[in-house]
C-alpha atoms as a PDB file:
ATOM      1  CA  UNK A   1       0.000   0.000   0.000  1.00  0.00           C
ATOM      2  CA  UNK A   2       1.215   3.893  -0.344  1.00  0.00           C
ATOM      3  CA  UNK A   3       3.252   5.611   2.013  1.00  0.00           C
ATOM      4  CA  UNK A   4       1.300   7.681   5.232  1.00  0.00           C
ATOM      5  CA  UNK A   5       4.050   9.914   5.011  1.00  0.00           C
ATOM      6  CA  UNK A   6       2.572  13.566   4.309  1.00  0.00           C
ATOM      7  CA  UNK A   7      -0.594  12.832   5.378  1.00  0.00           C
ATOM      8  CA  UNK A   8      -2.321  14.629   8.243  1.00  0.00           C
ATOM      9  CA  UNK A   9      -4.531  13.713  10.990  1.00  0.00           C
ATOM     10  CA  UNK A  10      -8.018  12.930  10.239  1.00  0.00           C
ATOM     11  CA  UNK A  11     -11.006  14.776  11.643  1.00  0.00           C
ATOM     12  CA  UNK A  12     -12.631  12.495  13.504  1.00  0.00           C
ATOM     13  CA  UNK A  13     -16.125  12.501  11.722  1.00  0.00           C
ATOM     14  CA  UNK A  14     -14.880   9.936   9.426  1.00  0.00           C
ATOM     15  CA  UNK A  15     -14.235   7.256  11.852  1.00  0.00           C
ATOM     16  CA  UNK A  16     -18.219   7.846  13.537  1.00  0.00           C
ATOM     17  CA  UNK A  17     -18.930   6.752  16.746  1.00  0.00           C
ATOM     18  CA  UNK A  18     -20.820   3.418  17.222  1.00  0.00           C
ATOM     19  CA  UNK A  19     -22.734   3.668  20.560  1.00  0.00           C
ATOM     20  CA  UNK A  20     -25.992   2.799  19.994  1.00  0.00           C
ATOM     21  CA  UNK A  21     -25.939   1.474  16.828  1.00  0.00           C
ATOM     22  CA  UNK A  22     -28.941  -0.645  15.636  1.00  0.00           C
ATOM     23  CA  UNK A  23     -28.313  -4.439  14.080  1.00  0.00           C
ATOM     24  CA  UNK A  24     -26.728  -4.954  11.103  1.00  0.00           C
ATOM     25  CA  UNK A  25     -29.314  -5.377   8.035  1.00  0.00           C
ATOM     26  CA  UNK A  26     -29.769  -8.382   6.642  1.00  0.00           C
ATOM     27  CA  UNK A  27     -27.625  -8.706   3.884  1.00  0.00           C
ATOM     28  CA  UNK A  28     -29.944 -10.862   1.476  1.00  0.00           C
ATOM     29  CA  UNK A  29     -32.546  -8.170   1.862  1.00  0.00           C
ATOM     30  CA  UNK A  30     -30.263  -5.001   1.449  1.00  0.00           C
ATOM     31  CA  UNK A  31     -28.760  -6.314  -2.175  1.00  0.00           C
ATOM     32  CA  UNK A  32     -32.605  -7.780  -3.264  1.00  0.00           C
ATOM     33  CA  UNK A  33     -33.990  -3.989  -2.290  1.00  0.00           C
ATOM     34  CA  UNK A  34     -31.025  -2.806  -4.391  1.00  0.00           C
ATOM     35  CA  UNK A  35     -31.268  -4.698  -7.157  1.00  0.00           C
ATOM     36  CA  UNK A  36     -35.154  -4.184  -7.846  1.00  0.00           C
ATOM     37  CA  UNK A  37     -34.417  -0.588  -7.602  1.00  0.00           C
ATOM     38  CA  UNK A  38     -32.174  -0.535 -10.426  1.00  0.00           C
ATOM     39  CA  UNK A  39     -34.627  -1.505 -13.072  1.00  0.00           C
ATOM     40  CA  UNK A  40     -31.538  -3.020 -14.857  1.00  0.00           C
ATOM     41  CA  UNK A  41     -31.775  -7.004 -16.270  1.00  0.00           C
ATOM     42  CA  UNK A  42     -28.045  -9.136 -15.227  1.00  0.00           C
ATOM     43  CA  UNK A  43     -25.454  -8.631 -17.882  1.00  0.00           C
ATOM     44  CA  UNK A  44     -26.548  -4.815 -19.038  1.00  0.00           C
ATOM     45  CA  UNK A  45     -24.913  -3.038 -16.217  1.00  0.00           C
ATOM     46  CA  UNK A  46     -21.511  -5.055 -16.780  1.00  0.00           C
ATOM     47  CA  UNK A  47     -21.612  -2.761 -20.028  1.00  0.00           C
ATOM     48  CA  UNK A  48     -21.156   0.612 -18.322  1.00  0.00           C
ATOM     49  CA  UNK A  49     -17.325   1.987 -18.987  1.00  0.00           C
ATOM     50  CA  UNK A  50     -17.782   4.302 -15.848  1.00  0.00           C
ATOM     51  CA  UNK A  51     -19.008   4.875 -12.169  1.00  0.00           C
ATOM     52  CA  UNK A  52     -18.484   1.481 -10.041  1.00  0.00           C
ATOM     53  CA  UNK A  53     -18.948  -0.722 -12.922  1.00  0.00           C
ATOM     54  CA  UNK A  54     -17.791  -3.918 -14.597  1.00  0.00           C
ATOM     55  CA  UNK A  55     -15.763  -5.142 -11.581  1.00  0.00           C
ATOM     56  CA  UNK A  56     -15.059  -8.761 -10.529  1.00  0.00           C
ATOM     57  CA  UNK A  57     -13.964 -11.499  -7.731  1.00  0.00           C
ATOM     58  CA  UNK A  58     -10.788 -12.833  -9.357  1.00  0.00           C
ATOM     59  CA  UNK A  59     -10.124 -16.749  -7.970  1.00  0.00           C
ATOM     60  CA  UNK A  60      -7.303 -18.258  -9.423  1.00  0.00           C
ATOM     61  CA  UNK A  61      -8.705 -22.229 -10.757  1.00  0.00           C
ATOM     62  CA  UNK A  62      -6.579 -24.552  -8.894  1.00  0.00           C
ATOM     63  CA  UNK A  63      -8.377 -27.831 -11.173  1.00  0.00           C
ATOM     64  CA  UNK A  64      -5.896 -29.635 -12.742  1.00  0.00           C
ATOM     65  CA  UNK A  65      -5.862 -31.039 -16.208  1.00  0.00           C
ATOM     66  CA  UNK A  66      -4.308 -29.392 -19.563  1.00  0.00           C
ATOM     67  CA  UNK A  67      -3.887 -25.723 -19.854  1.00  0.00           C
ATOM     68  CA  UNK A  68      -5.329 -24.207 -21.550  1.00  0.00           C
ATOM     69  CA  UNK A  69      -8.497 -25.871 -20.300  1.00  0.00           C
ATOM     70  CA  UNK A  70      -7.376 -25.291 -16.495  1.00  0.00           C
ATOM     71  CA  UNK A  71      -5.520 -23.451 -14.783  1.00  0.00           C
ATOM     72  CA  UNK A  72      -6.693 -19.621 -15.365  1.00  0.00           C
ATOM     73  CA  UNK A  73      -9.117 -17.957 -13.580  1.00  0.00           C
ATOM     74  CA  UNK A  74     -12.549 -17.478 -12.759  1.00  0.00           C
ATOM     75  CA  UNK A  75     -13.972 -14.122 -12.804  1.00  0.00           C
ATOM     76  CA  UNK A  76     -17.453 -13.586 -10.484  1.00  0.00           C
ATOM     77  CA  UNK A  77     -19.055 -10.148 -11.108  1.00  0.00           C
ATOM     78  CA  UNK A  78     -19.660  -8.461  -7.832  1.00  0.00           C
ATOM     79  CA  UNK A  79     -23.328  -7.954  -6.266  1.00  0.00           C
ATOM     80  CA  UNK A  80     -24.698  -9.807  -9.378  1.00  0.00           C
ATOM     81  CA  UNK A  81     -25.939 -12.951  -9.376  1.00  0.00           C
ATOM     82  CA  UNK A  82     -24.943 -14.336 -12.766  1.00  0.00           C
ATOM     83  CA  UNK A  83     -21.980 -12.926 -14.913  1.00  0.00           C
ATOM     84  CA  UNK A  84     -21.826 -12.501 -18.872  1.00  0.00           C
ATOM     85  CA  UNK A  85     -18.980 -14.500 -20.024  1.00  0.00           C
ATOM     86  CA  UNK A  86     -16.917 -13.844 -23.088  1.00  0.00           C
ATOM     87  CA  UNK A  87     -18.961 -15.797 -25.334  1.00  0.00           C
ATOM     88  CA  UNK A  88     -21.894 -14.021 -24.520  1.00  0.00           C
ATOM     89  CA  UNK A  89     -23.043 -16.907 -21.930  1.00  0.00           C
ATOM     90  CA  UNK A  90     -24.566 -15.526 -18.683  1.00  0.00           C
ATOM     91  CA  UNK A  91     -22.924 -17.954 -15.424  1.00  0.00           C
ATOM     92  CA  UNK A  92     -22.062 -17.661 -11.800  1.00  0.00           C
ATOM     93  CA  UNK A  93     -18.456 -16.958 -12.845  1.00  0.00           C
ATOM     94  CA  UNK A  94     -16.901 -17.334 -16.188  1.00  0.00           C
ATOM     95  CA  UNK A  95     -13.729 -19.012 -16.776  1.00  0.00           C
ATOM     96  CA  UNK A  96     -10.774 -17.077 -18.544  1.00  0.00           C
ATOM     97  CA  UNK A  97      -7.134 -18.756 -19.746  1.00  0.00           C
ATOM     98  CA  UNK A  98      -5.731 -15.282 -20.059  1.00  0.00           C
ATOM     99  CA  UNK A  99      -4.964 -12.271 -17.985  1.00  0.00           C
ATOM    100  CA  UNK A 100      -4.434  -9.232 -20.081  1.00  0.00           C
ATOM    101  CA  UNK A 101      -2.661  -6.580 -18.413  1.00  0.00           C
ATOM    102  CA  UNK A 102      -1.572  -4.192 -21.612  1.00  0.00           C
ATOM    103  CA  UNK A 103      -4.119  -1.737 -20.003  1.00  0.00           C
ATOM    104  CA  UNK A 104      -2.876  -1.198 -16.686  1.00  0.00           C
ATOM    105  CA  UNK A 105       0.671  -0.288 -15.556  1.00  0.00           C
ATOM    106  CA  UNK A 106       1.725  -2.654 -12.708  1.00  0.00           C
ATOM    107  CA  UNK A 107       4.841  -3.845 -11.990  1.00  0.00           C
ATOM    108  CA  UNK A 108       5.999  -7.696 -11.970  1.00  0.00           C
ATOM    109  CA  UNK A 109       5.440  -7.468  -7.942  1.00  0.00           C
ATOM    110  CA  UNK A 110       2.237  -6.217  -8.286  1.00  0.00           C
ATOM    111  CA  UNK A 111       0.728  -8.505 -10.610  1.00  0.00           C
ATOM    112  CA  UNK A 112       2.451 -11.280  -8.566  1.00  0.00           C
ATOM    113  CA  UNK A 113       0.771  -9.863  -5.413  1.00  0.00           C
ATOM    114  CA  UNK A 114      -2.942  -9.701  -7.151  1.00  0.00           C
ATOM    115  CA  UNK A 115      -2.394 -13.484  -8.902  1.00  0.00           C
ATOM    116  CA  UNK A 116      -1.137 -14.508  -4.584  1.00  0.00           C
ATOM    117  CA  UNK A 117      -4.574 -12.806  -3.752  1.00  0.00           C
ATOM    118  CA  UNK A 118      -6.695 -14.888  -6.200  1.00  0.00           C
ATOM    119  CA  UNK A 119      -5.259 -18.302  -5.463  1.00  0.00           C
ATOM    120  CA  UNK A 120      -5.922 -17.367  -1.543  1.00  0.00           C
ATOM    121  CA  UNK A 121      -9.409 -16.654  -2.629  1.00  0.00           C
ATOM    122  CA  UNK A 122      -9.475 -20.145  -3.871  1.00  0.00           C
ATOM    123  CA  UNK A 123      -8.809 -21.564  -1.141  1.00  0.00           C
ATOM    124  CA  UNK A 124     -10.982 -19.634   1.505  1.00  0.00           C
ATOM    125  CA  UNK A 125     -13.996 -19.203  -0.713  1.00  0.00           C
ATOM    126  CA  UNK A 126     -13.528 -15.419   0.117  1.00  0.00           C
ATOM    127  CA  UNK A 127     -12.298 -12.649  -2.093  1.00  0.00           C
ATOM    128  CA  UNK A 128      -9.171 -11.444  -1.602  1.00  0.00           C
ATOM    129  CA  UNK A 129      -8.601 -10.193  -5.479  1.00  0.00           C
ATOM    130  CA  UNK A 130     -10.908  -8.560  -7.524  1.00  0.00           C
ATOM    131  CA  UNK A 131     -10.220  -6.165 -10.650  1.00  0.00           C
ATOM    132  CA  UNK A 132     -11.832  -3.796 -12.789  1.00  0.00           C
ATOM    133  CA  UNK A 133     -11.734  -4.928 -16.684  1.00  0.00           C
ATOM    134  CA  UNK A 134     -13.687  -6.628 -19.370  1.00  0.00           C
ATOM    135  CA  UNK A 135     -14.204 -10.188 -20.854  1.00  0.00           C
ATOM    136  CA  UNK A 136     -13.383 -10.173 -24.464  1.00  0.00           C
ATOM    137  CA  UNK A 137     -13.753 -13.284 -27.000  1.00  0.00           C
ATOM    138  CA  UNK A 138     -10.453 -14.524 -28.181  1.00  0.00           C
ATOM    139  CA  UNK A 139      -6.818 -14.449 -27.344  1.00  0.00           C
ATOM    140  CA  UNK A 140      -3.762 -14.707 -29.349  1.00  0.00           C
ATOM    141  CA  UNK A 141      -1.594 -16.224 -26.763  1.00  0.00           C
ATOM    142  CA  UNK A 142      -3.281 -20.345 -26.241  1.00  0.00           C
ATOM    143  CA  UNK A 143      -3.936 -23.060 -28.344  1.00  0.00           C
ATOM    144  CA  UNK A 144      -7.787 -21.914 -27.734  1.00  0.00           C
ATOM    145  CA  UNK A 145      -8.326 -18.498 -28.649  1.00  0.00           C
ATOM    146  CA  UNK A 146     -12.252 -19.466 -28.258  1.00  0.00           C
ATOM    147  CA  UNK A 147     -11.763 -19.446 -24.363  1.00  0.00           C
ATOM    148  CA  UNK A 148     -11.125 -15.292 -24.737  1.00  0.00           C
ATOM    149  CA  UNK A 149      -9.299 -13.070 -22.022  1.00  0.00           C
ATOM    150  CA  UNK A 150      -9.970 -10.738 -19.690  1.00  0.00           C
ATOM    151  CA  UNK A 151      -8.187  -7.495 -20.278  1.00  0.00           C
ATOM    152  CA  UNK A 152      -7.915  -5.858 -16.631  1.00  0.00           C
ATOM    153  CA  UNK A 153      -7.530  -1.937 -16.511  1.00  0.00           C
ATOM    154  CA  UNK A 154      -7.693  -1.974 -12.745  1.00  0.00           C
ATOM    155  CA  UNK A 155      -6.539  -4.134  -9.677  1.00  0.00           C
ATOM    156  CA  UNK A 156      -7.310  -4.139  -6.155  1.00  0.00           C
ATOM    157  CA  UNK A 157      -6.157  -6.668  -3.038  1.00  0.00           C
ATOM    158  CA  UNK A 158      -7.416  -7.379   0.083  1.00  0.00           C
ATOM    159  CA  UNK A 159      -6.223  -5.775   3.244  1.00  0.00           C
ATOM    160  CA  UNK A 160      -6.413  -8.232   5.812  1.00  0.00           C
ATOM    161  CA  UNK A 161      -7.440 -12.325   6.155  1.00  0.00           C
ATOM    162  CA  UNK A 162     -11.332 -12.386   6.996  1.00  0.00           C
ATOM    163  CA  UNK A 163     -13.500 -13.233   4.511  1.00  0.00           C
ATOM    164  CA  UNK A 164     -15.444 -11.025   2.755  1.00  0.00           C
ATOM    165  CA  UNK A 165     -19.519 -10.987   3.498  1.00  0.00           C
ATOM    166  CA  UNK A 166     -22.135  -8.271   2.712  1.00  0.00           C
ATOM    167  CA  UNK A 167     -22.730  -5.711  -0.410  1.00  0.00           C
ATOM    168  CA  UNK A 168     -19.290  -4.522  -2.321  1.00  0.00           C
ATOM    169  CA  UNK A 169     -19.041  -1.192  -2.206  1.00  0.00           C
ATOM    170  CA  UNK A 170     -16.180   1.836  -3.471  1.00  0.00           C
ATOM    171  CA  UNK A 171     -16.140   4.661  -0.718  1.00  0.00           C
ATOM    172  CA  UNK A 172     -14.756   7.445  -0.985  1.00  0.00           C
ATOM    173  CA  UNK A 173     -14.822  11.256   1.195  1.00  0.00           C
ATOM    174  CA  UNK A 174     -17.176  13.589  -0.284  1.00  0.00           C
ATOM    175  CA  UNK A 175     -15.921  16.989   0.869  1.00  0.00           C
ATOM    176  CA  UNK A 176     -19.007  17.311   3.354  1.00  0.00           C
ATOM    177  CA  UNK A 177     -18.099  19.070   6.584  1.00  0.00           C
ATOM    178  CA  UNK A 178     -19.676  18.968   9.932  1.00  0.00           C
ATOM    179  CA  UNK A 179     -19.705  20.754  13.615  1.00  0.00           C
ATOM    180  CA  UNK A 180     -21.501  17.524  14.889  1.00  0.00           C
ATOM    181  CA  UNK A 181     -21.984  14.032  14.389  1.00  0.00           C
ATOM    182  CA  UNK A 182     -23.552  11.693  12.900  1.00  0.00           C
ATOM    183  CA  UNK A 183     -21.997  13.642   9.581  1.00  0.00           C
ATOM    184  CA  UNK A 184     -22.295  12.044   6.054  1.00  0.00           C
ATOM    185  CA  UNK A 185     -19.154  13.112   4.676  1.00  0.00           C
ATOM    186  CA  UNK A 186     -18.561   9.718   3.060  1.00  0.00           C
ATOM    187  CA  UNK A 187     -19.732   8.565  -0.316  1.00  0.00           C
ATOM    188  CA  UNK A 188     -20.255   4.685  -1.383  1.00  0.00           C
ATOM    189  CA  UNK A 189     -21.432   3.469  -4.914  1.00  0.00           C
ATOM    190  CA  UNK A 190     -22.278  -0.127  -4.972  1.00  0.00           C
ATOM    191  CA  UNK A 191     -19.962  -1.906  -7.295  1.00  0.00           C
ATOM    192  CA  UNK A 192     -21.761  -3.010 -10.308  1.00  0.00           C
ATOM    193  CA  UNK A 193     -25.623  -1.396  -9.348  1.00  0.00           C
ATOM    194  CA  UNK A 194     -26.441   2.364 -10.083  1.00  0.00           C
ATOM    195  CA  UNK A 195     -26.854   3.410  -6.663  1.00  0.00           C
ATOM    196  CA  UNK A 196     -24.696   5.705  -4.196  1.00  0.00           C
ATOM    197  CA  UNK A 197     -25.345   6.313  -0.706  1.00  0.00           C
ATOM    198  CA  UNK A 198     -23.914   9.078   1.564  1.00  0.00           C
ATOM    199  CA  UNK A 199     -22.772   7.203   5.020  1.00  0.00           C
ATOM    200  CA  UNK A 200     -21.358   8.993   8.162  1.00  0.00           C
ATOM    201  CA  UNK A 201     -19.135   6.019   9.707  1.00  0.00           C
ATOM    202  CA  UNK A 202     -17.924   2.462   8.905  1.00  0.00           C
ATOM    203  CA  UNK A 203     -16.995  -0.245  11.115  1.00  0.00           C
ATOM    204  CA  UNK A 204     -14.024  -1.768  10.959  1.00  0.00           C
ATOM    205  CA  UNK A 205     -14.009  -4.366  13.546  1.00  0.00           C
ATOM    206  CA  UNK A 206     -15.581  -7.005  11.713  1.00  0.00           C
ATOM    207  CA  UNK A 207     -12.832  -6.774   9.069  1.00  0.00           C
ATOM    208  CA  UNK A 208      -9.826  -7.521  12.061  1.00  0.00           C
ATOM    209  CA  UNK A 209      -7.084  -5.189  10.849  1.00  0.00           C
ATOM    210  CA  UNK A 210      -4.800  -3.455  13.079  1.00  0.00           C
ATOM    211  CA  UNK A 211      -4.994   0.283  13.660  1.00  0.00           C
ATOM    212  CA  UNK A 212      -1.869   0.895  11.511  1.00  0.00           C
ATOM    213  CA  UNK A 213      -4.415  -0.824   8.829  1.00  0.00           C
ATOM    214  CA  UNK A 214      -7.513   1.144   9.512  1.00  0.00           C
ATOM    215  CA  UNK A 215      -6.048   4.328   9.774  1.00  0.00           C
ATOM    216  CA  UNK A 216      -4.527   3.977   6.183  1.00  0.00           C
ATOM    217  CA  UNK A 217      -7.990   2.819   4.784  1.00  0.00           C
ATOM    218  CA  UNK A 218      -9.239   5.573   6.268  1.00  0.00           C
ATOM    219  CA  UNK A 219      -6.095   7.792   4.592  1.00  0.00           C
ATOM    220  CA  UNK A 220      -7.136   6.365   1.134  1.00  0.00           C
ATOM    221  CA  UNK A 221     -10.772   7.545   1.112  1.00  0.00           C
ATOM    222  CA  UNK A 222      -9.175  10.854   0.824  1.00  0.00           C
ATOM    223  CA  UNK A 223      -7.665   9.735  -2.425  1.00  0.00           C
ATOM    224  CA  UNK A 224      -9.564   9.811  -6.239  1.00  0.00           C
ATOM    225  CA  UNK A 225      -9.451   5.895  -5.799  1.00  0.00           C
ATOM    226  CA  UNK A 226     -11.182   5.407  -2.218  1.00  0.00           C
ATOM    227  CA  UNK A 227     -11.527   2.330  -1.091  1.00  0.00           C
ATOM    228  CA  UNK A 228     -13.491  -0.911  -1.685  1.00  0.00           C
ATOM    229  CA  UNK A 229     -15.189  -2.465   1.441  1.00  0.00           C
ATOM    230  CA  UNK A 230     -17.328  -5.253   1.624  1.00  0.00           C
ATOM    231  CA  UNK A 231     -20.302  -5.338   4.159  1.00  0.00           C
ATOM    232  CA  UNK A 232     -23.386  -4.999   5.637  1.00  0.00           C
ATOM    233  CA  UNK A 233     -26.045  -1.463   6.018  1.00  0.00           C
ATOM    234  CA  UNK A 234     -26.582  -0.167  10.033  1.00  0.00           C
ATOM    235  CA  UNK A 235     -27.475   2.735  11.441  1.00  0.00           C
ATOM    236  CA  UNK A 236     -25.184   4.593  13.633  1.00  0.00           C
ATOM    237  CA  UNK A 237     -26.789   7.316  16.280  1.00  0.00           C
ATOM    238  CA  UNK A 238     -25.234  10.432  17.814  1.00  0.00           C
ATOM    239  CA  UNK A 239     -26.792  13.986  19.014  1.00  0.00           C
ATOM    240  CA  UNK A 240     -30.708  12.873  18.595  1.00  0.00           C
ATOM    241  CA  UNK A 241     -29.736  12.274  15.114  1.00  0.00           C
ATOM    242  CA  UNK A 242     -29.422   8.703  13.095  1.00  0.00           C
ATOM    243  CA  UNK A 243     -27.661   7.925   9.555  1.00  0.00           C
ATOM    244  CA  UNK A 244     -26.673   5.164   7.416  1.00  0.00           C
ATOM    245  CA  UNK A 245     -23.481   3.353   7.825  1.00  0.00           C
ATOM    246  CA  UNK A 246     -21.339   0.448   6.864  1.00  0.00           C
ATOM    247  CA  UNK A 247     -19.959  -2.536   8.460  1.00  0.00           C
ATOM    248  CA  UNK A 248     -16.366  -3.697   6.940  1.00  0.00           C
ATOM    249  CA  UNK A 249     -15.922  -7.064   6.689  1.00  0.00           C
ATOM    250  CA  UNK A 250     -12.996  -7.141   4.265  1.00  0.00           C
ATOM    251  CA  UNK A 251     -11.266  -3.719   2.569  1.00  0.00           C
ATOM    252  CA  UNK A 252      -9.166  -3.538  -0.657  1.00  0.00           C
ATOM    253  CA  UNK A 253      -6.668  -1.346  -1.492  1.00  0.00           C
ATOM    254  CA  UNK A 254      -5.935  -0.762  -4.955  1.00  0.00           C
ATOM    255  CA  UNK A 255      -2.408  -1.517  -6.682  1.00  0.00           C
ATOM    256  CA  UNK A 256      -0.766   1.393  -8.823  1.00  0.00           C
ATOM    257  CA  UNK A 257       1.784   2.639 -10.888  1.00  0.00           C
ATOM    258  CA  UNK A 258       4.784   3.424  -8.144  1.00  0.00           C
ATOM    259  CA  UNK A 259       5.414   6.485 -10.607  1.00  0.00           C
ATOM    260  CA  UNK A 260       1.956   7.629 -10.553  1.00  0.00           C
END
């Protein structure tokens, strides 16, 4: 992850008190609300180029018989129940051969650190890798060019060992301001749904990291990439006031160009 050096201290509206907080939402319910909301059929939001769009659960596929057949990847796309694979095929995940990474500028480490993330996910269950990208027909680079690629222009890891429960969502400080709390100064879009939500506080207990960990999430909200946490909806309560929040059960942090 970046550097902390040059930062400053936080105010402290952004880490939002949790006395009195109500239960957490069921989950099941929260992402069924959001989906019928959206008015959108599976597959068609996976088209959008922008917003909180087209990103997956990257698990490397840890079957073995003869590559090309095994041994690449299966890409799950995020709050959505089925996924439109490169042949046009709607599944629970699609299988890809082929990781493209001509569109993103990583370095050797980095790739190596997102491809350690994805076999971890296969083994947990959880997500640990996921990526921003698209699933395109053919490659140029297997025996099969039928079995496509996924061309991936953005790539984000896990912070952290728990595994991952609850809606995925990118958060990021919205420049809101206040003299008292609860204050929704935080912005989440749910990945892969056309819906934002302002919060005023997340949770990070649920997601175990140390406060070295949190306070660098926290740091990277401040940035144009925020964050992704996974998690559930509660409702946090301070001065006779209530407002939404967000329980983190796993964060991601995403990996960029050192020169950036």
């Amino acid at each position: 992850m970046r550097s902390l050096a040059g930062f400053t201290t936080l105010p402290f509206i952004l880490i939002g008190s949790l006395a009195g907080c109500a239960s957490i939402a069921d989950t099941e319910g929260e992402l069924a609300a959001e989906s019928a909301n959206t008015g959108v059929p599976d597959g068609k939001a996976a088209r959008a180029v922008d917003g909180a769009y087209t990103y997956f659960g990257v698990t490397a596929d840890l079957r073995k018989c003869p590559s090309p057949g095994c041994g690449g990847w299966f890409l799950r796309s995020l709050n959505r129940p089925m996924t439109k694979c490169h042949d046009g095929r709607h599944a629970e995940a699609c299988y890809t051969p082929v990781i493209d990474w001509s569109e993103v500028k990583l370095t050797e480490a980095q790739k190596a650190e997102m491809l350690d993330a994805s076999s971890k996910d296969a083994a947990s269950g959880g997500v640990y890798a996921m990526a921003r990208g698209r699933l395109v027909p053919t490659n140029s680079t297997t025996p099969r060019p039928e079995l496509g690629r996924f061309v991936i222009t953005e790539a984000w890891v896990a912070e952290g060992t728990t595994v991952a429960s609850g809606l995925f969502v990118k958060v990021k400080d919205n420049g809101l301001r206040c003299f008292a709390a609860p204050c929704p100064n935080l912005t989440e879009e749910t990945l892969n749904l056309p819906r934002s939500t302002n919060i005023a506080a997340i949770d990070w207990k649920p997601a175990e990291l140390t406060d070295d960990q949190i306070e660098e999430c926290i740091q990277l909200m401040y940035e144009p990439d925020g964050i992704m946490v996974a998690g559930d909806r509660y409702t946090v309560y301070d001065n006779g006031s209530a407002a939404k929040a967000r329980t983190a059960t796993a964060a991601y942090y995403r990996l960029t160009d050192p020169a950036e």
